[in-house]
Protein backbone atom coordinates (compact mmCIF):
# COMPACT_ATOMS: atom_id res chain seq x y z
CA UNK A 1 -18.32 -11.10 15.50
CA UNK A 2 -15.50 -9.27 14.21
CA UNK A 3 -14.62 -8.55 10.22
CA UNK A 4 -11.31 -10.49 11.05
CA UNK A 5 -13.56 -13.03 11.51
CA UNK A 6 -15.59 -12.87 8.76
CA UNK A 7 -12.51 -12.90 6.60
CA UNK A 8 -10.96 -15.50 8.05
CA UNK A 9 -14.35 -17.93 7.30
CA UNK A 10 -14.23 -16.62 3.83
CA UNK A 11 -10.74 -17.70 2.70
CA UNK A 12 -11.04 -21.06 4.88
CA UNK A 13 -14.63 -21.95 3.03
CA UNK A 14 -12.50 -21.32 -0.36
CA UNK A 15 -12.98 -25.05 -1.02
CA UNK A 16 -15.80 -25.50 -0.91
CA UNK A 17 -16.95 -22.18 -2.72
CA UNK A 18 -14.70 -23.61 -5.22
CA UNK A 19 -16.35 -27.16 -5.50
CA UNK A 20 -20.01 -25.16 -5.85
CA UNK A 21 -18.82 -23.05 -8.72
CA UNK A 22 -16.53 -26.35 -10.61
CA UNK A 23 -19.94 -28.13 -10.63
CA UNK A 24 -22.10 -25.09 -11.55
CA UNK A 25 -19.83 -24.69 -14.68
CA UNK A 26 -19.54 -28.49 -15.42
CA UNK A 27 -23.13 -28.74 -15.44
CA UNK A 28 -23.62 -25.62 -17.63
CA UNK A 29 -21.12 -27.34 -20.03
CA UNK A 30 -22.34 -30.72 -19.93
CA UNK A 31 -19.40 -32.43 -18.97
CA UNK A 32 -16.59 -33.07 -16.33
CA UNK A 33 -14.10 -30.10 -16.58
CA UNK A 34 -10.17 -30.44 -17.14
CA UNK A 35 -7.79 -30.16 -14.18
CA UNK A 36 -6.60 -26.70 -16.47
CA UNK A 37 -10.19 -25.93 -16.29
CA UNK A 38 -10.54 -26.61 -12.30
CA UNK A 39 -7.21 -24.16 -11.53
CA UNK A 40 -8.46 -21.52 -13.76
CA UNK A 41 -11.97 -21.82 -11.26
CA UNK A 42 -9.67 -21.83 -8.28
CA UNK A 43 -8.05 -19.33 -9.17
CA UNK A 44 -10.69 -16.91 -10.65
CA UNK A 45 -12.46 -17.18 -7.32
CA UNK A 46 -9.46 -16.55 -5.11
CA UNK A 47 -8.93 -13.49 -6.94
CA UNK A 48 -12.42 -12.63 -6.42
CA UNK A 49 -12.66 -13.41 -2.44
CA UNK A 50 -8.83 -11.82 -1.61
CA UNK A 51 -10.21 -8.56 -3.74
CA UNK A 52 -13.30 -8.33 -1.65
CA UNK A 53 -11.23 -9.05 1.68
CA UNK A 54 -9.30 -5.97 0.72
CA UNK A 55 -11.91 -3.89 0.14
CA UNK A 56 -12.91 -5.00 3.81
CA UNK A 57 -9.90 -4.13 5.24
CA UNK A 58 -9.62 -0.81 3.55
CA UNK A 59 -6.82 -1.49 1.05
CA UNK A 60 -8.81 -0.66 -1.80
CA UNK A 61 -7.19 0.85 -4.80
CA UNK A 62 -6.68 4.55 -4.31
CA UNK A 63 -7.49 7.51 -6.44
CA UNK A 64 -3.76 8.23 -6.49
CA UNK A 65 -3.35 4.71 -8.04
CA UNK A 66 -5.01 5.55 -11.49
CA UNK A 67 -3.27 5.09 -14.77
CA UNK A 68 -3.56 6.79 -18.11
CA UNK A 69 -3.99 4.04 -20.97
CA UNK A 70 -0.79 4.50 -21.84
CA UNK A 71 0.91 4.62 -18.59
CA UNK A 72 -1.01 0.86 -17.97
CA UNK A 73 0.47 -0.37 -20.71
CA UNK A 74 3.75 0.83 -20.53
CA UNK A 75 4.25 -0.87 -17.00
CA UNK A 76 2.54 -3.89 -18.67
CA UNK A 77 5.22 -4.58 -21.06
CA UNK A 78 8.24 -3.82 -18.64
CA UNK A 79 6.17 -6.86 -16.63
CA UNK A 80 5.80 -8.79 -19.91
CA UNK A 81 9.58 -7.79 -20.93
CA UNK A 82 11.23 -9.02 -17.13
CA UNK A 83 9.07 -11.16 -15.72
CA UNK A 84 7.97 -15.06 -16.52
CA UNK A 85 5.48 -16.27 -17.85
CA UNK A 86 3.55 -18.67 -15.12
CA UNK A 87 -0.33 -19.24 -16.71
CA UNK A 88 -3.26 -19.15 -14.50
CA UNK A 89 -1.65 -20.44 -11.30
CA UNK A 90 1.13 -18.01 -10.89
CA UNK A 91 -0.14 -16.16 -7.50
CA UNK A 92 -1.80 -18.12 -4.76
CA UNK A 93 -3.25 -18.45 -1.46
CA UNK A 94 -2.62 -15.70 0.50
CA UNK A 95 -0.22 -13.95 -1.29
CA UNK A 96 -3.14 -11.87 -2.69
CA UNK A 97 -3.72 -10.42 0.69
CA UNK A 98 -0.31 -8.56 0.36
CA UNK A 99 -1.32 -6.85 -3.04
CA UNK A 100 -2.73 -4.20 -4.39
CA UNK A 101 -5.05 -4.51 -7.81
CA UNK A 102 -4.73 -1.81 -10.50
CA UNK A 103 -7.77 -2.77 -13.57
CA UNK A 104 -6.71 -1.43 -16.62
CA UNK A 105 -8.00 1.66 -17.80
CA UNK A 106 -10.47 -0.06 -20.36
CA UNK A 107 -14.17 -0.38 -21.21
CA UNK A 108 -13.30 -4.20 -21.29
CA UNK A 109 -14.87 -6.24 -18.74
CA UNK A 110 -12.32 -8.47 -18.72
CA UNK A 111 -9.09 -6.09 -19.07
CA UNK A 112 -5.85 -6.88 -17.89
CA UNK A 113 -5.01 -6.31 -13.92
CA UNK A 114 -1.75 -5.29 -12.71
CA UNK A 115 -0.41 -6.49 -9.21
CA UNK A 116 1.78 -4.17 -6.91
CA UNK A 117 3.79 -5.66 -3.79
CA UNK A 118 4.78 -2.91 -1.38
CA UNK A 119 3.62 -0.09 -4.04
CA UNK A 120 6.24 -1.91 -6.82
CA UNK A 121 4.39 -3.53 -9.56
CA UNK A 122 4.92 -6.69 -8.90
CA UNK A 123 2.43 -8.96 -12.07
CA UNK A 124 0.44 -8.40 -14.32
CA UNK A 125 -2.49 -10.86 -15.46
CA UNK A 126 -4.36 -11.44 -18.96
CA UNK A 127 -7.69 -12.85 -18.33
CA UNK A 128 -7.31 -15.92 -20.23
CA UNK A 129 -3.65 -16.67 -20.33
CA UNK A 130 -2.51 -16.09 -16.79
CA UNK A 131 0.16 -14.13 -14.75
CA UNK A 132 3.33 -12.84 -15.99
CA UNK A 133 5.33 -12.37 -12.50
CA UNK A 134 8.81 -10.18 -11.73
CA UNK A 135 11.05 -13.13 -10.15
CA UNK A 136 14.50 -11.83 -8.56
């Protein structure tokens, strides 16, 4: 058994995982969820198992990667400034694999994340709202 092929179980039980954590949350709430609801779920954990297959793979986000406050947020609003707006289901499947994460410099657990493609910055993404993506 191989990490490749640990990976490769991981993003095809997605689904499933998915399924677990929609009812998990429905029946914490008390009631069915909205489809909104589902692809903020979907999405949340895709985010979660495409971070942890990069960490397997090694492309973890570098020391040389870190951002003053200020830097963050500067690149944040050239993203929010060009890019669209595309709410929670903006990046998908395995596009993740080709990105690299950036958290923002914050005591917030939730804080802002900024996406690079190829070492460009690429989206940015508010917790509860969604993505904000550069489209050319």
């Amino acid at each position: 058994m191989t990490v490749k092929d640990i990976t490769e179980a991981m993003t095809d039980s997605h689904d499933g995982f998915t399924e677990l954590v929609t009812d998990s949350v429905s029946f914490r709430l008390g009631r069915p969820l909205t489809d909104e609801e589902h692809l903020m779920i979907y999405n949340i954990t895709e985010c979660a198992i495409y971070y942890a297959l990069n960490q397997l793979k090694g492309n973890s986000e570098n020391t040389d990667k870190s951002l003053t406050p200020e830097q963050f947020n500067d690149l944040a609003d050239y993203l929010y400034c060009c890019g669209v707006f595309s709410r929670s289901g903006g990046i998908q499947g395995k596009e993740f694999l080709s990105l690299t994460v950036i958290d923002e410099p914050t005591d917030e657990p939730d804080g802002r994340k900024i996406y690079l493609r190829d070492s460009y910055p690429f989206a940015v993404y508010d917790f509860d709202t969604g993505f904000t993506i550069l489209r050319f």
